[in-house]
C-alpha atoms as a PDB file:
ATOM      1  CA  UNK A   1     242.109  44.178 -70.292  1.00  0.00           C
ATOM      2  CA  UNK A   2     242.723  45.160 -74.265  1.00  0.00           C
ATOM      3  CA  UNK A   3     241.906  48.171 -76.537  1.00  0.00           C
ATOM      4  CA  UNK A   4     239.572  47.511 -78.792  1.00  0.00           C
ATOM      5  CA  UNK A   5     240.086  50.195 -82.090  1.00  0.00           C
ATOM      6  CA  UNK A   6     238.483  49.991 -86.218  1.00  0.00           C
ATOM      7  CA  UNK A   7     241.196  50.503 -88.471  1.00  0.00           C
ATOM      8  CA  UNK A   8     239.523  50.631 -91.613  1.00  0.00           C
ATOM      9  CA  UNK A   9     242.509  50.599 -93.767  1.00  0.00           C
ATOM     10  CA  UNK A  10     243.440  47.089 -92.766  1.00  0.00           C
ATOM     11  CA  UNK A  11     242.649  43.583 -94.067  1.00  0.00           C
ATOM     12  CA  UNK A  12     241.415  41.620 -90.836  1.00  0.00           C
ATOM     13  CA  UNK A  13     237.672  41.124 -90.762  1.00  0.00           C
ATOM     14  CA  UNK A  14     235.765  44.521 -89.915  1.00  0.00           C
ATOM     15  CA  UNK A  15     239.398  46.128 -89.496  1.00  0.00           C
ATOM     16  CA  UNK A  16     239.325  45.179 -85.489  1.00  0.00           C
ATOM     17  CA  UNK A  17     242.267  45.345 -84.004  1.00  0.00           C
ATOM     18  CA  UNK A  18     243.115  44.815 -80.016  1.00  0.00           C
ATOM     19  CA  UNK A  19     246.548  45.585 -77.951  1.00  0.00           C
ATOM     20  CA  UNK A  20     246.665  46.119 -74.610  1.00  0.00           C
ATOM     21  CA  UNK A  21     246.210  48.293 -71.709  1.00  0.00           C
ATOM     22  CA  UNK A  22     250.088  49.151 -69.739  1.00  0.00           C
ATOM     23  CA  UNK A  23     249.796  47.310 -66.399  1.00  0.00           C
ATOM     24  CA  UNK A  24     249.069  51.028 -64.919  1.00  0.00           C
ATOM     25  CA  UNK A  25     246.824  52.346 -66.047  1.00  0.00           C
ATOM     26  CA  UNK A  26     244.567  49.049 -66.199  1.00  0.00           C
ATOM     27  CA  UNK A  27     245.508  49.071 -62.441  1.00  0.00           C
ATOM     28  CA  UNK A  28     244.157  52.856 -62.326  1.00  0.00           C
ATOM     29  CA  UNK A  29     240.979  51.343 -64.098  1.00  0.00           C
ATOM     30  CA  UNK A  30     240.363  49.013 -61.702  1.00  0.00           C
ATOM     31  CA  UNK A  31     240.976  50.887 -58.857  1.00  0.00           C
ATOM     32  CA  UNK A  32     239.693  54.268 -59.715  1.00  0.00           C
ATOM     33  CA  UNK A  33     236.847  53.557 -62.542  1.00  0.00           C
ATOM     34  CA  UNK A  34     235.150  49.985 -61.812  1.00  0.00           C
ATOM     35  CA  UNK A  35     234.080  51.083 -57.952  1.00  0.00           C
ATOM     36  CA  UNK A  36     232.687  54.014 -59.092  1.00  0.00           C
ATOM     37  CA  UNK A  37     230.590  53.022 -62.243  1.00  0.00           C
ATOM     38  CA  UNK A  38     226.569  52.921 -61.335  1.00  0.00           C
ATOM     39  CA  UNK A  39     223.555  51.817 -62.753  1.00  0.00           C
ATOM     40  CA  UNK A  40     222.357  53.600 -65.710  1.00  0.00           C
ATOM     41  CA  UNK A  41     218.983  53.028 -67.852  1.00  0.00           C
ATOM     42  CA  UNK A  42     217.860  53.013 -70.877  1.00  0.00           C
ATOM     43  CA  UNK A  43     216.472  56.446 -70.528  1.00  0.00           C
ATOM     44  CA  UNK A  44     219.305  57.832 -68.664  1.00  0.00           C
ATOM     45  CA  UNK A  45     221.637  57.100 -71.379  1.00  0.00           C
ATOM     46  CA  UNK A  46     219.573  58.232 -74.526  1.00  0.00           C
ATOM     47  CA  UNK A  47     219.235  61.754 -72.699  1.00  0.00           C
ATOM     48  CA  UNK A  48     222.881  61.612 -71.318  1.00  0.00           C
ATOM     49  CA  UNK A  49     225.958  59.555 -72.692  1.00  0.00           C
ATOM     50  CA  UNK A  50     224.456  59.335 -76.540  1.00  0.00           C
ATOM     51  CA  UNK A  51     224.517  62.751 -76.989  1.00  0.00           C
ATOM     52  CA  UNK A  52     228.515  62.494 -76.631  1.00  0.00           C
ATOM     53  CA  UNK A  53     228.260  60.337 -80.165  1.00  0.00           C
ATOM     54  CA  UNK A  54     227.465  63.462 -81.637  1.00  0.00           C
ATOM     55  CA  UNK A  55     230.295  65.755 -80.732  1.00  0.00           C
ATOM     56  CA  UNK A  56     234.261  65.326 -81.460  1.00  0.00           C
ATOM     57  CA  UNK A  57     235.044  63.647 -78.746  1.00  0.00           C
ATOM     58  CA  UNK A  58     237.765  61.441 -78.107  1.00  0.00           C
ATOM     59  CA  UNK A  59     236.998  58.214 -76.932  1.00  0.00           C
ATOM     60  CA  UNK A  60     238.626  54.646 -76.469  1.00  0.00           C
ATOM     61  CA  UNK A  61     236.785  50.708 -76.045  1.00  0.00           C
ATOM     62  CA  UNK A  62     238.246  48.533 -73.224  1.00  0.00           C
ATOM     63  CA  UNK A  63     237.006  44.991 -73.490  1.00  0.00           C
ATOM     64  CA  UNK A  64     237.605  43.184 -69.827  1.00  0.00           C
ATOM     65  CA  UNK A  65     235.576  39.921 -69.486  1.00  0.00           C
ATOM     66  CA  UNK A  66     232.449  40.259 -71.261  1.00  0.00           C
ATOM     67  CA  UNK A  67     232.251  44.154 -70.875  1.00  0.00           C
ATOM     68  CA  UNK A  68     233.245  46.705 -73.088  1.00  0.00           C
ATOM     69  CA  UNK A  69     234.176  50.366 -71.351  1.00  0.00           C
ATOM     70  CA  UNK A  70     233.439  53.363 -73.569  1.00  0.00           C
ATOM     71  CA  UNK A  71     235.918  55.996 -72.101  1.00  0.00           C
ATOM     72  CA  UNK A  72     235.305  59.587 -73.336  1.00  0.00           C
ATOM     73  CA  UNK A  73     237.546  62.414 -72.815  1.00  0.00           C
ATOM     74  CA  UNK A  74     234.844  65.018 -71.806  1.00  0.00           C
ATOM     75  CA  UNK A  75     234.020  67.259 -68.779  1.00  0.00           C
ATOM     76  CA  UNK A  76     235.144  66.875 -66.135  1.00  0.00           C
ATOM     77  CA  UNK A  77     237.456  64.496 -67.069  1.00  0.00           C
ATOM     78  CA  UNK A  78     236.870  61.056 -68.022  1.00  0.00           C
ATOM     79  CA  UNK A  79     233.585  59.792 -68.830  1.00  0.00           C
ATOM     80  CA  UNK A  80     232.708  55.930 -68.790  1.00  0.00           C
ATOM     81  CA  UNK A  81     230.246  53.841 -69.635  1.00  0.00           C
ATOM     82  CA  UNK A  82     229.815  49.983 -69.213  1.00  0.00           C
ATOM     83  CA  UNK A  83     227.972  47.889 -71.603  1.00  0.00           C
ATOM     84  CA  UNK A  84     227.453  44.277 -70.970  1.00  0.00           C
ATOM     85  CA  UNK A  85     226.287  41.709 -73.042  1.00  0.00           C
ATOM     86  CA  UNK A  86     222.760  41.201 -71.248  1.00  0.00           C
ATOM     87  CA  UNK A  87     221.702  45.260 -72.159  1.00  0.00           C
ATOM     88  CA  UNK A  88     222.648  45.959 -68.888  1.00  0.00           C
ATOM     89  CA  UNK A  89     225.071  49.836 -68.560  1.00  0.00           C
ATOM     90  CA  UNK A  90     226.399  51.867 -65.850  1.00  0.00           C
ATOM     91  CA  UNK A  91     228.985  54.968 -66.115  1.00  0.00           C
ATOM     92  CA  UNK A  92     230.880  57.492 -64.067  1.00  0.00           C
ATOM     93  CA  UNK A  93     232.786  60.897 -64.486  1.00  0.00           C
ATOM     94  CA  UNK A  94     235.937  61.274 -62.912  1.00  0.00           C
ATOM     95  CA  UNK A  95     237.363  64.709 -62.348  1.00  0.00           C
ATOM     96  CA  UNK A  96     241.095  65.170 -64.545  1.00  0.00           C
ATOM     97  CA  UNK A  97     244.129  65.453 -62.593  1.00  0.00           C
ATOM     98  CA  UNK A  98     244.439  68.398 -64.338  1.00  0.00           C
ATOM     99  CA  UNK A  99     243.470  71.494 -62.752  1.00  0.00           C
ATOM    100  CA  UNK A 100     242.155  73.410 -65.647  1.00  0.00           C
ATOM    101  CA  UNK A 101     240.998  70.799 -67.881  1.00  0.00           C
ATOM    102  CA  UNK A 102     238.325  71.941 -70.277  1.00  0.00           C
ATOM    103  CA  UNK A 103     239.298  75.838 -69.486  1.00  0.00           C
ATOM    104  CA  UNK A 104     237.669  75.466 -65.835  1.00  0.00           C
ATOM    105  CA  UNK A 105     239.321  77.630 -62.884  1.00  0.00           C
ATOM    106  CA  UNK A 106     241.995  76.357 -60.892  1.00  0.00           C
ATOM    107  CA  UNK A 107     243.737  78.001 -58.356  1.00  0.00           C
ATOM    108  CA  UNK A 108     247.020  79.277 -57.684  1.00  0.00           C
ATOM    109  CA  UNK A 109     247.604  76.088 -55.059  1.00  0.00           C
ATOM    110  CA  UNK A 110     246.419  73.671 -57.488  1.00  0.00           C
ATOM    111  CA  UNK A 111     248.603  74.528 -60.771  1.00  0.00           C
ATOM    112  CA  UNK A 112     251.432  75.138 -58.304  1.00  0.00           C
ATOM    113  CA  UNK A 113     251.014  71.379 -57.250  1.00  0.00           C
ATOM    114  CA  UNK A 114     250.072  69.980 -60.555  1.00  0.00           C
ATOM    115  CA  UNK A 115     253.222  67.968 -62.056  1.00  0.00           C
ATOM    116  CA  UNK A 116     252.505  68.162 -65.669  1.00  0.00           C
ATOM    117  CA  UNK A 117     255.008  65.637 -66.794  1.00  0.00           C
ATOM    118  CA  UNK A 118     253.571  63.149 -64.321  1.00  0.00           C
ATOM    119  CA  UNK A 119     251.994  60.468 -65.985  1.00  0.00           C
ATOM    120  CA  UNK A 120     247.819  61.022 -66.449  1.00  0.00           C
ATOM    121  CA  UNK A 121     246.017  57.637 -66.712  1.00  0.00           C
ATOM    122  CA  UNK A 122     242.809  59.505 -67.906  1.00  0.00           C
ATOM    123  CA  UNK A 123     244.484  60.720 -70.974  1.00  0.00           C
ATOM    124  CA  UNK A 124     246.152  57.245 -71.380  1.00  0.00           C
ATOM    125  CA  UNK A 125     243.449  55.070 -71.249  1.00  0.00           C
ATOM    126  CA  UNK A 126     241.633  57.770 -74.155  1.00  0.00           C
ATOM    127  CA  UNK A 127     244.518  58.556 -76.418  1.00  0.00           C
ATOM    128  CA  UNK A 128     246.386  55.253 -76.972  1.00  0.00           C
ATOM    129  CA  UNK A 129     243.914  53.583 -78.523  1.00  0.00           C
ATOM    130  CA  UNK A 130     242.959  57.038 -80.476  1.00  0.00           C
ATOM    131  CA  UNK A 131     246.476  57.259 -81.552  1.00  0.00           C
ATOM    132  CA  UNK A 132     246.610  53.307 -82.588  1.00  0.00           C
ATOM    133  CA  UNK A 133     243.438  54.226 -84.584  1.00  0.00           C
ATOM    134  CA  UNK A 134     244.710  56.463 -86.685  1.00  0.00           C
ATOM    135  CA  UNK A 135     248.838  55.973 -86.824  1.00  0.00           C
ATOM    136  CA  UNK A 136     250.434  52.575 -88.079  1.00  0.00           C
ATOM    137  CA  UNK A 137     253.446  53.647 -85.696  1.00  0.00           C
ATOM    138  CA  UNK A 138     251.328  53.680 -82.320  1.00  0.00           C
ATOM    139  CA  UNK A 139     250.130  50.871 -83.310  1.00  0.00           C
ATOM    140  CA  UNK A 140     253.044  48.818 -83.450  1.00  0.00           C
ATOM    141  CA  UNK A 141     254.428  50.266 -80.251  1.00  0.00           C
ATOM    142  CA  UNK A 142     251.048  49.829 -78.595  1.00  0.00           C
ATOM    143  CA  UNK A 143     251.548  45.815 -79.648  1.00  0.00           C
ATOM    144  CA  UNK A 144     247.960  46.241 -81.570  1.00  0.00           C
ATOM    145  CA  UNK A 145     247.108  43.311 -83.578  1.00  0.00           C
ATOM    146  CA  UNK A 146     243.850  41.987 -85.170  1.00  0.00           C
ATOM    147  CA  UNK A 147     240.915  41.292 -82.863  1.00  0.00           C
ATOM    148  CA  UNK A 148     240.682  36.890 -82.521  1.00  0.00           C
ATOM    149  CA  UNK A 149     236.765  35.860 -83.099  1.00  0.00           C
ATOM    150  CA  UNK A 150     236.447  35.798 -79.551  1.00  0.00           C
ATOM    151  CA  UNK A 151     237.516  39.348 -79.249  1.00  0.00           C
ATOM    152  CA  UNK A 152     235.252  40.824 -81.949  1.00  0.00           C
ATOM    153  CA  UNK A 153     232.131  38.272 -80.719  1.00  0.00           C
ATOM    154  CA  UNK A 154     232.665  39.988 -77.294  1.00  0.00           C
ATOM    155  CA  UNK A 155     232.389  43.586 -78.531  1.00  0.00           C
ATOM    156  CA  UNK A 156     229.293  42.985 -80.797  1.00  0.00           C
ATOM    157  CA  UNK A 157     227.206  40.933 -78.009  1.00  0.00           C
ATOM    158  CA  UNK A 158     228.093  44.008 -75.530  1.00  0.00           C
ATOM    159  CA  UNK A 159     227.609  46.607 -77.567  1.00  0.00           C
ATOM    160  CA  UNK A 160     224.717  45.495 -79.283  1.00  0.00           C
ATOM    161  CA  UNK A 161     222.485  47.365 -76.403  1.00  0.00           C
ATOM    162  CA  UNK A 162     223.790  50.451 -76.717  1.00  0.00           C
ATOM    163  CA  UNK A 163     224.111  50.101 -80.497  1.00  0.00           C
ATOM    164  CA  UNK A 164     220.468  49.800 -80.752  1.00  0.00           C
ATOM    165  CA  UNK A 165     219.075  52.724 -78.459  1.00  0.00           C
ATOM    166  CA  UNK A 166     221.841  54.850 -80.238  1.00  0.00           C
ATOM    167  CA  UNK A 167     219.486  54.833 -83.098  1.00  0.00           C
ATOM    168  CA  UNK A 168     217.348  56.180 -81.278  1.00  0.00           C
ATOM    169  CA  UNK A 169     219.123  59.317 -80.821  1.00  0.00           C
ATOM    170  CA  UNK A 170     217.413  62.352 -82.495  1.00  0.00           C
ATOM    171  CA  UNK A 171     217.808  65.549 -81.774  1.00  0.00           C
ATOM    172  CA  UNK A 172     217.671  68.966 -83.487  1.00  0.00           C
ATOM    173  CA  UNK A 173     220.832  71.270 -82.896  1.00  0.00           C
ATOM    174  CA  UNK A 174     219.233  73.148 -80.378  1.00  0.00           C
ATOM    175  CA  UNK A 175     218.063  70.240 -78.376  1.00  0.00           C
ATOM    176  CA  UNK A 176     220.958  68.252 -78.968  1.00  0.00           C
ATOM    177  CA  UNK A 177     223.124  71.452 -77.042  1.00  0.00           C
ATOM    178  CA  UNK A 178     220.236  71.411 -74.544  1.00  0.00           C
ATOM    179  CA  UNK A 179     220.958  67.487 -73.927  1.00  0.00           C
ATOM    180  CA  UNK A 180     224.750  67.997 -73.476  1.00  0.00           C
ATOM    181  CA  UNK A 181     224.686  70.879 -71.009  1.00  0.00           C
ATOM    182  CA  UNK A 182     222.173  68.730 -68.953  1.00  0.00           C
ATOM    183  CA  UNK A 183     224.818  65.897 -69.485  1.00  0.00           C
ATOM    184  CA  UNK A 184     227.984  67.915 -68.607  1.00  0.00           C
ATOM    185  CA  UNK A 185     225.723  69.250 -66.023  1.00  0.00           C
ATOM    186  CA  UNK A 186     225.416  66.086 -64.576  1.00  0.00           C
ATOM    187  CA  UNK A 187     228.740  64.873 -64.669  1.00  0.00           C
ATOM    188  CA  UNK A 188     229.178  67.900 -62.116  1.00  0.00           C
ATOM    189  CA  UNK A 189     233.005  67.827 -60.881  1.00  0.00           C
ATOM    190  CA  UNK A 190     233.433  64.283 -61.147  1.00  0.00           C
ATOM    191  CA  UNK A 191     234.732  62.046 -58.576  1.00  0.00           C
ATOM    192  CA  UNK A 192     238.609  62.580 -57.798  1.00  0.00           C
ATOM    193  CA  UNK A 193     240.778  59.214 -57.566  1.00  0.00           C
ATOM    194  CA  UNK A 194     244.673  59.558 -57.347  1.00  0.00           C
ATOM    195  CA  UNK A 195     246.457  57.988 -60.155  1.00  0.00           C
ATOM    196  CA  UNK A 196     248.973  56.697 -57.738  1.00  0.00           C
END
């Protein structure tokens, strides 16, 4: 399981660079963001996850297999979608361990439990390839290096899908707020998985 990031600034072909995911939090992926994913359709994702292309997100790529993982840092917590190589997606919204994430309410009990220096997976799996992106430094420590053939063949053929319907993807200001409350909406409170 690797990062997948565009550095433009860099030589390599495209500027793709991979490095990969700490033993933890691919373990957290596995456990707490492959059972959940489900099907999603064409439909369901120009109406839904495209509209996130159009906001400042943060957002990561995780190539495992054939797959490639779009992980989104939006409400309520994580958002992911799958793309495979045969057009075929699914996604899921996990809740963040943090209590108040995105300004919502949290009680009392909850911030009282919530051990901020404990380490978040959701945030990991989102902001070390975002940092590698954009800082030389994060991307040595992160061991990012450029992406082999194989790597970069992989990305195109899954993303190629979801590249394609992306284009699709227009939307007035208006409607384009419309689409992401319906989204975020949607997403409701997200599923809760322990990071432990």
């Amino acid at each position: 399981m690797r990062y997948i990031v565009f550095i433009s600034e860099q030589p390599c072909p495209d500027g793709l660079y991979t490095g990969p995911v700490a033993p933890q939090d691919a373990d957290y992926f596995t456990r707490g963001v492959m059972p959940h994913l489900r099907p999603l359709s064409d439909e369901e994702y120009l109406h839904g996850p495209a509209a996130l292309l159009h906001t400042g997100a943060r957002y990561s790529y995780i190539v495992s297999g054939a797959d490639i993982y779009w992980c989104v840092e939006w409400e309520p917590g994580l958002v992911v979608v799958k793309c495979s190589p045969d057009g075929r997606m699914a996604w899921t919204a996990l809740r963040s361990p943090v209590p108040n994430f995105g300004g919502r309410p949290a009680s009392e009990v909850e911030m009282a439990q919530f051990d901020e220096d404990e380490e978040n997976p959701q945030y990991n799996l989102v902001f070390t390839s975002w940092d590698a992106q954009f800082d030389e430094d994060h991307r040595t420590w992160g061991a990012f290096e450029p992406a082999s053939p194989g790597e970069e063949a992989a990305f195109n053929a899954a993303m190629s899908h979801a590249n394609r319907l992306s284009t699709q993807y227009e939307r007035d200001d208006q409607q384009h707020g419309e689409c992401l409350a319906r989204f975020t909406a949607h997403c409701a409170e997200g599923i809760r998985v322990n990071a432990s």
